[in-house]
C-alpha atoms as a PDB file:
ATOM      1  CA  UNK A   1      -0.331  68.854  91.422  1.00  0.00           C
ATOM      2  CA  UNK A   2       1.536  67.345  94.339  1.00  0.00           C
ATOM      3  CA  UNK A   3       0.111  64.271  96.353  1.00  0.00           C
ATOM      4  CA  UNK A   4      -1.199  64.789  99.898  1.00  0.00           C
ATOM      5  CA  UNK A   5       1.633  62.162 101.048  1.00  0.00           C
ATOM      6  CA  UNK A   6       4.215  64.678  98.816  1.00  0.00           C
ATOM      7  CA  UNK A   7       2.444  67.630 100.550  1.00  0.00           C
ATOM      8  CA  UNK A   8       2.875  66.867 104.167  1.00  0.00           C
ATOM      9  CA  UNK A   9       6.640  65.613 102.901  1.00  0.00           C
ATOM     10  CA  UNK A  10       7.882  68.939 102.265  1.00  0.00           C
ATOM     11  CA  UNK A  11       5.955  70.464 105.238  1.00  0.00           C
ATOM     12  CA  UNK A  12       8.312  71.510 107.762  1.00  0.00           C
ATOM     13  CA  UNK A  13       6.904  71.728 111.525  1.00  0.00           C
ATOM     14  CA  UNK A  14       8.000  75.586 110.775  1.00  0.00           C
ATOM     15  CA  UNK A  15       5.400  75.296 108.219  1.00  0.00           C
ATOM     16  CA  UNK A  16       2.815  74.251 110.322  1.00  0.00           C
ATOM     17  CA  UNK A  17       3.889  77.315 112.708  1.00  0.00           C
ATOM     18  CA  UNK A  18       3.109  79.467 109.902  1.00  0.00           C
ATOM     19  CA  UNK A  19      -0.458  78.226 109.465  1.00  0.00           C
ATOM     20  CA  UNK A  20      -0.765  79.220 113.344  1.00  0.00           C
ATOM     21  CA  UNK A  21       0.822  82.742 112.615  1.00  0.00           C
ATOM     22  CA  UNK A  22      -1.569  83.150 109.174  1.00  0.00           C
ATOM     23  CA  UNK A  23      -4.868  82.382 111.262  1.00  0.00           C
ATOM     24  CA  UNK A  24      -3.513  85.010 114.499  1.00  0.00           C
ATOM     25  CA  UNK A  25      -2.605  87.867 111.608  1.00  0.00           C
ATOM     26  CA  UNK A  26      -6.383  88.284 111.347  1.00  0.00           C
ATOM     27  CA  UNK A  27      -5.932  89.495 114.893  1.00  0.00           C
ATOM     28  CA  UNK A  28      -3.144  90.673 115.571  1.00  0.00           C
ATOM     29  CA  UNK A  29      -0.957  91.460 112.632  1.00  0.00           C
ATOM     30  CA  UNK A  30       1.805  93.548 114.158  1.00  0.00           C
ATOM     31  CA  UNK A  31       2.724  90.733 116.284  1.00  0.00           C
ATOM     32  CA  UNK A  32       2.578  88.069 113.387  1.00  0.00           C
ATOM     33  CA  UNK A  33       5.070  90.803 111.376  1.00  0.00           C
ATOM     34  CA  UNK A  34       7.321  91.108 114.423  1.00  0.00           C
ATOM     35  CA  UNK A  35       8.071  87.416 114.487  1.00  0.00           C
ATOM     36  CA  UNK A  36       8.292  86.737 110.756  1.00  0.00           C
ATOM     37  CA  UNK A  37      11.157  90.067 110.690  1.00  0.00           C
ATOM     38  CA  UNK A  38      12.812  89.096 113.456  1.00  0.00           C
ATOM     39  CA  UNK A  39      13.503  85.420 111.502  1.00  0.00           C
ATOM     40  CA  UNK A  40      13.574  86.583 108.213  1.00  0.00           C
ATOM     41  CA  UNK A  41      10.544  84.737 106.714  1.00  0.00           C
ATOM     42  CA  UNK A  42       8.796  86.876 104.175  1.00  0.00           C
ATOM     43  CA  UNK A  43       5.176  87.011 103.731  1.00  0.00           C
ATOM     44  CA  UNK A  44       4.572  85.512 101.152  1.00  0.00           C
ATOM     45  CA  UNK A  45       6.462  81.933 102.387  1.00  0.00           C
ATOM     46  CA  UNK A  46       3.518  82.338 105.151  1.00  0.00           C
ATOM     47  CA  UNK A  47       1.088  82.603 102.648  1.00  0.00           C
ATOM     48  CA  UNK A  48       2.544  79.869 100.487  1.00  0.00           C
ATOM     49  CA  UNK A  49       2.356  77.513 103.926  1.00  0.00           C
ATOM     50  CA  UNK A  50      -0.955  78.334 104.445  1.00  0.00           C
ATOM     51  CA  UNK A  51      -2.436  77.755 100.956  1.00  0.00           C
ATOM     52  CA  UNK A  52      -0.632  73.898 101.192  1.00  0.00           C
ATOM     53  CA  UNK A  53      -1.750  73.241 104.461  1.00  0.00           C
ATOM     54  CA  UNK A  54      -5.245  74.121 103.757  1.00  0.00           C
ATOM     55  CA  UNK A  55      -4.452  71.809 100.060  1.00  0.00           C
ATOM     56  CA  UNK A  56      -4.023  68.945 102.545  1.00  0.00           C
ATOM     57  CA  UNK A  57      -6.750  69.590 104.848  1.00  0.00           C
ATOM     58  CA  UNK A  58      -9.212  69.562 101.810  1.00  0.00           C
ATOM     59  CA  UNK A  59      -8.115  67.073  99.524  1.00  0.00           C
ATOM     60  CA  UNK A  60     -10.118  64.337  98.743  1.00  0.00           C
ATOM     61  CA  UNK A  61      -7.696  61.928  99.170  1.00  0.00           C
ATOM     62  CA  UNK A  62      -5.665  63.235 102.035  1.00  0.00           C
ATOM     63  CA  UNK A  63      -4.632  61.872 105.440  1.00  0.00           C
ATOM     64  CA  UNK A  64      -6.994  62.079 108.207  1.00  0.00           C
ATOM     65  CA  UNK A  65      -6.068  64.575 111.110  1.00  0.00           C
ATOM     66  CA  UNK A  66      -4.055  62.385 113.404  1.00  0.00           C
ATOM     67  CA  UNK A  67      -1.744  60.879 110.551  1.00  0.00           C
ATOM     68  CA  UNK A  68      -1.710  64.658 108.870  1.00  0.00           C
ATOM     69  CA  UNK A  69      -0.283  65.891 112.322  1.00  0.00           C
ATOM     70  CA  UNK A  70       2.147  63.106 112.767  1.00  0.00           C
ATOM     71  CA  UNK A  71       3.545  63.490 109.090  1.00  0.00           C
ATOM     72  CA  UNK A  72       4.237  67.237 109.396  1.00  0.00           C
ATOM     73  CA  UNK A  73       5.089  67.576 113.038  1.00  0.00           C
ATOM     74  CA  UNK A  74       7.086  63.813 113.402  1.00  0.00           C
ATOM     75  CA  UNK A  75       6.376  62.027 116.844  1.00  0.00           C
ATOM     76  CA  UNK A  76       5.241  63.864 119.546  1.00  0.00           C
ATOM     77  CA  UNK A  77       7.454  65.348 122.218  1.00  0.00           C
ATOM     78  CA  UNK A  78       4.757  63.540 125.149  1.00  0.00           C
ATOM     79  CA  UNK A  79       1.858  61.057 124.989  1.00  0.00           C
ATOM     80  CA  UNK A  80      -0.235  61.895 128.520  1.00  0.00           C
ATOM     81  CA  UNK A  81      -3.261  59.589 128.722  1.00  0.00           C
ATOM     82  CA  UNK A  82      -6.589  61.555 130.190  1.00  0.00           C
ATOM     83  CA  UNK A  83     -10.012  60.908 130.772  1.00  0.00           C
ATOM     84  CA  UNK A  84     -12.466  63.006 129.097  1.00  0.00           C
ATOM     85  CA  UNK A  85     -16.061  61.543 130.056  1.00  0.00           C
ATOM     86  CA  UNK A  86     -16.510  58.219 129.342  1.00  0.00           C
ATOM     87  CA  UNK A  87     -13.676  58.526 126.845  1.00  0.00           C
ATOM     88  CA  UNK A  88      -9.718  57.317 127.240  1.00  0.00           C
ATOM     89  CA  UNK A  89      -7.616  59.556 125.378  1.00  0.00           C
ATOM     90  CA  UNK A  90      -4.515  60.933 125.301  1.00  0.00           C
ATOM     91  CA  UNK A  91      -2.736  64.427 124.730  1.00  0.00           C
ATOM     92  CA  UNK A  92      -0.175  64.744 122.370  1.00  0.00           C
ATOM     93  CA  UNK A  93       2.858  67.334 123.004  1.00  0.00           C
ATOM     94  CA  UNK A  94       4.882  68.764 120.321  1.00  0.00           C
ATOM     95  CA  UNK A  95       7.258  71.704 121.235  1.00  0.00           C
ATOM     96  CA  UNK A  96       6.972  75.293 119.114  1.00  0.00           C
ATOM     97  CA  UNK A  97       9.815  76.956 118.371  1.00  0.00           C
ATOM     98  CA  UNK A  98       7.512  80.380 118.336  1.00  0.00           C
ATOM     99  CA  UNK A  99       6.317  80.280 121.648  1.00  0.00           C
ATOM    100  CA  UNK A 100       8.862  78.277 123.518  1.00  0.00           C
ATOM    101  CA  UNK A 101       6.430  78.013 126.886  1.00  0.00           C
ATOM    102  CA  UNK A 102       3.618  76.680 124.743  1.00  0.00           C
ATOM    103  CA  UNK A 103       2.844  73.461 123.115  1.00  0.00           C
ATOM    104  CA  UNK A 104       0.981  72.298 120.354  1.00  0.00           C
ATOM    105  CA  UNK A 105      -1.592  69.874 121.527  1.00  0.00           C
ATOM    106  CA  UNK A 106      -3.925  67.177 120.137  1.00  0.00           C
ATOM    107  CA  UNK A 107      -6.549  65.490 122.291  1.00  0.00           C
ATOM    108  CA  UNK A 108      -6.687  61.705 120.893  1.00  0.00           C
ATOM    109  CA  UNK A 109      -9.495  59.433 121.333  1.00  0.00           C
ATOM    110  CA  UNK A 110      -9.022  55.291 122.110  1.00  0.00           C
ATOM    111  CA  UNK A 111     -11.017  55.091 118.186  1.00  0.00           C
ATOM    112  CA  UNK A 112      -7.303  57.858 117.180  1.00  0.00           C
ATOM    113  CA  UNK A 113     -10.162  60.511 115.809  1.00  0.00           C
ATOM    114  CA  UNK A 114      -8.777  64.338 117.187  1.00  0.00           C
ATOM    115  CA  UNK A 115     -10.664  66.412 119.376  1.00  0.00           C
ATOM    116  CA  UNK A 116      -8.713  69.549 120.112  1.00  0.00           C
ATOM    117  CA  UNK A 117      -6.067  70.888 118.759  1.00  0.00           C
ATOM    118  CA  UNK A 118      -4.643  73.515 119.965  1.00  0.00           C
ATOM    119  CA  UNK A 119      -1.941  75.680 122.048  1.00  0.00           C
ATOM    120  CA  UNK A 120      -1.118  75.072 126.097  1.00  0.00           C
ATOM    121  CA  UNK A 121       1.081  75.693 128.281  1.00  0.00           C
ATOM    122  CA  UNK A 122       4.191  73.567 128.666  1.00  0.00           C
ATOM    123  CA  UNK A 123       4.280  71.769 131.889  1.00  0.00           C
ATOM    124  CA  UNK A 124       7.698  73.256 133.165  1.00  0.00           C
ATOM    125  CA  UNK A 125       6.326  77.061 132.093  1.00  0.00           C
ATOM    126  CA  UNK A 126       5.008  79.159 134.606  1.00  0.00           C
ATOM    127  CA  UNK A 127       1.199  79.330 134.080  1.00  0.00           C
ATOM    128  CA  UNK A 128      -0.166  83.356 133.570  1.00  0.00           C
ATOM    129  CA  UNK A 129      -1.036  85.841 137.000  1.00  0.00           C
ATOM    130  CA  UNK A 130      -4.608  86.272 135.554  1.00  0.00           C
ATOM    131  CA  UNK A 131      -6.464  88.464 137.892  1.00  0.00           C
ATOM    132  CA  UNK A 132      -7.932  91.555 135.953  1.00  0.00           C
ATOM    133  CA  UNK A 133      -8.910  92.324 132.327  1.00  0.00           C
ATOM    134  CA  UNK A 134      -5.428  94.272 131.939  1.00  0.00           C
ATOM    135  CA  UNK A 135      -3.863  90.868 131.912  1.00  0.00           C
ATOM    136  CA  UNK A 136      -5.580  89.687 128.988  1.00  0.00           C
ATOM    137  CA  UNK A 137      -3.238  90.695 126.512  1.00  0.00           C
ATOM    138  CA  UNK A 138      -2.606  89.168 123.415  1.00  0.00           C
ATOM    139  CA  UNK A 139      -0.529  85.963 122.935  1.00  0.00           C
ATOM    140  CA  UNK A 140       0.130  86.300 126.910  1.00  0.00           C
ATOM    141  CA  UNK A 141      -2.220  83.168 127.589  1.00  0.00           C
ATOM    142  CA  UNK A 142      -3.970  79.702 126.423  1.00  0.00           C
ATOM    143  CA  UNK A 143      -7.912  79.515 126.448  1.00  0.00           C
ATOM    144  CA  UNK A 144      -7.225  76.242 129.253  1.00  0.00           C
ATOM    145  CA  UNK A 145      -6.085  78.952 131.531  1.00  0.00           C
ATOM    146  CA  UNK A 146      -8.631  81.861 130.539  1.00  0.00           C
ATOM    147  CA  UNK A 147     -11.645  79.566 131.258  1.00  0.00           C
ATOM    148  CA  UNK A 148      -9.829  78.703 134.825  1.00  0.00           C
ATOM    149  CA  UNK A 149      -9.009  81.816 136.095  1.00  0.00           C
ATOM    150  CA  UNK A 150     -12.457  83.642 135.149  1.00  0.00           C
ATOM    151  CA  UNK A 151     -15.284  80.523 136.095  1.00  0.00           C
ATOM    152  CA  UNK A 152     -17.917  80.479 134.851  1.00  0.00           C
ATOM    153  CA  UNK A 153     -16.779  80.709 131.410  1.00  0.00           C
ATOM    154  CA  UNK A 154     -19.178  79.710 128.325  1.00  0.00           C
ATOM    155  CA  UNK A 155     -17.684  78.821 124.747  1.00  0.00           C
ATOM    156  CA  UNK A 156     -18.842  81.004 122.329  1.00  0.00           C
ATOM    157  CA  UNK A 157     -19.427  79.613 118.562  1.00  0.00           C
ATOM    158  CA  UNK A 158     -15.923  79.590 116.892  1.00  0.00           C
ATOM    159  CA  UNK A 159     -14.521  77.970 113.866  1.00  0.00           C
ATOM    160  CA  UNK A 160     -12.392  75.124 115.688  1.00  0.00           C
ATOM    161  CA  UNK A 161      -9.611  74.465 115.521  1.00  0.00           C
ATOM    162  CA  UNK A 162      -8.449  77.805 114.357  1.00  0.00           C
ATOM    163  CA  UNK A 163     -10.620  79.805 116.002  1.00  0.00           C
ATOM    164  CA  UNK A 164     -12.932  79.925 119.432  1.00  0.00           C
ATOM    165  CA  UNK A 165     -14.109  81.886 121.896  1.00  0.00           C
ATOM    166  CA  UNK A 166     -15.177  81.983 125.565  1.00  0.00           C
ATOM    167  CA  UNK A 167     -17.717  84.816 127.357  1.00  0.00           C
ATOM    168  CA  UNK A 168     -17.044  85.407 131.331  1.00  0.00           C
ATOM    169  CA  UNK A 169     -16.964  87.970 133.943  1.00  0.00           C
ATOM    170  CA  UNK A 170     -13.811  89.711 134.848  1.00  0.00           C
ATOM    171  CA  UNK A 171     -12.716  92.670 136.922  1.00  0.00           C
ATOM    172  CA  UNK A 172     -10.549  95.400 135.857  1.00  0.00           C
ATOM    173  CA  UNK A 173      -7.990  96.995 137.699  1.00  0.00           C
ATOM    174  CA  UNK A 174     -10.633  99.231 139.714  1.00  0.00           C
ATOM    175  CA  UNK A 175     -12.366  96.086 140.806  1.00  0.00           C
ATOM    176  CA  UNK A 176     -15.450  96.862 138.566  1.00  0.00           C
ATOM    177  CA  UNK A 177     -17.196  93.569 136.967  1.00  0.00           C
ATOM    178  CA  UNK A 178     -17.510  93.608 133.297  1.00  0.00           C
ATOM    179  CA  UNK A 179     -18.779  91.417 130.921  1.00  0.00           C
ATOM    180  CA  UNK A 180     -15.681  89.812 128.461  1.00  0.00           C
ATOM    181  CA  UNK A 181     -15.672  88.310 125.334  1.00  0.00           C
ATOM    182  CA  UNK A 182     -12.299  86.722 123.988  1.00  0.00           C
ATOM    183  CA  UNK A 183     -11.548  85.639 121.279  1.00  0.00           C
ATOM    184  CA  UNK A 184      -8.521  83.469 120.465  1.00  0.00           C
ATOM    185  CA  UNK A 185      -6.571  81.724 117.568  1.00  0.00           C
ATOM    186  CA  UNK A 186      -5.667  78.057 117.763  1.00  0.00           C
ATOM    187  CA  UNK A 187      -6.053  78.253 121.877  1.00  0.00           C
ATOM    188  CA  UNK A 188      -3.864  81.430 122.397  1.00  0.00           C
ATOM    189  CA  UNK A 189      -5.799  84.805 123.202  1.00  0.00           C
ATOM    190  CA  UNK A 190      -5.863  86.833 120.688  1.00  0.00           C
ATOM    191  CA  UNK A 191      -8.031  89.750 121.879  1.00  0.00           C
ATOM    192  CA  UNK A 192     -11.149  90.804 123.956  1.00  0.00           C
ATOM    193  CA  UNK A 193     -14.263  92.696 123.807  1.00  0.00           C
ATOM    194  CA  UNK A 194     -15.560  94.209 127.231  1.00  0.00           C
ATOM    195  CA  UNK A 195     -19.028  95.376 127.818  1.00  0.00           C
ATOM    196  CA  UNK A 196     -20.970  96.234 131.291  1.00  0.00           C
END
């Protein structure tokens, strides 16, 4: 059996994308099968990708999350430093070649433990019109700019990183208020539930 260190070696950033794409196929499998035909990656290399990624994740002697993301993904495109509380961090930027106006993003504490990791919007990318539930479609925006445009939103209980969600009000396109759950995959919206 490989090493963790041998692992991440032959992990490609496309790779990683794959995880991304296995996770979303739960939701949203027609668009996961769109992208892997239109670049000729069959099934089973996403597969493959995902069974080594999660090999690394859960190895007993594999890297923690910061160096796993650094191995696989190389040095990050930006390093913006935030506040989060009491807490100096910084966000790490890495470009992805799937969704050009995203970026994948790590939150990284001063003590370099990871809090989120995730999909956002690239800085130069227009940010979504969300006004209504009609524009909630799937992959069309981040959970950052889901949980802005509808306030108050509430987390709901998720498996994080791969998986959250957030509950809010919205209106559709008649103006009527209805109560919204989404659900999304690594930070990009995946789908919604509407009720009310």
């Amino acid at each position: 059996m490989p090493t963790p260190k041998r692992l991440a070696g032959t992990f490609s950033p496309l790779d990683f994308q794959l995880v991304l794409l296995r996770r979303m196929a739960d939701h949203n499998a027609d668009l996961v099968d769109e992208i892997r035909h239109e670049l000729g990656i069959p099934l089973t290399r996403m597969r493959e990708a995902n069974r080594r990624w999660q090999a690394m994740i859960h190895s007993p002697h594999g890297r923690g999350a910061l160096s796993r993301y650094h191995a696989v993904l190389g040095e990050p495109e930006s390093r913006t430093p935030r506040r989060v509380g009491d807490l100096d961090c910084e966000t790490w930027h890495w470009p992805v070649s799937f969704w050009p106006e995203l970026r994948f993003e790590l939150l990284v504490s001063d003590k370099r433990s990871v809090g989120n990791e995730w999909l956002v919007r690239a800085p130069d990318a227009p940010a979504p019109d969300l006004r209504t539930l009609e524009d909630l479609t799937p992959w069309s925006c981040t959970v950052e700019e889901v949980a802005g445009a509808f306030t108050p939103a509430h987390p709901l209980e998720g498996e994080p990183p791969a998986r959250s969600g957030l509950a809010f009000i919205a209106p559709d396109r008649n103006g009527v208020r209805r109560e919204v759950a989404a659900e999304f995959a690594w930070g990009l919206l995946q789908r919604v539930a509407v009720s009310g």
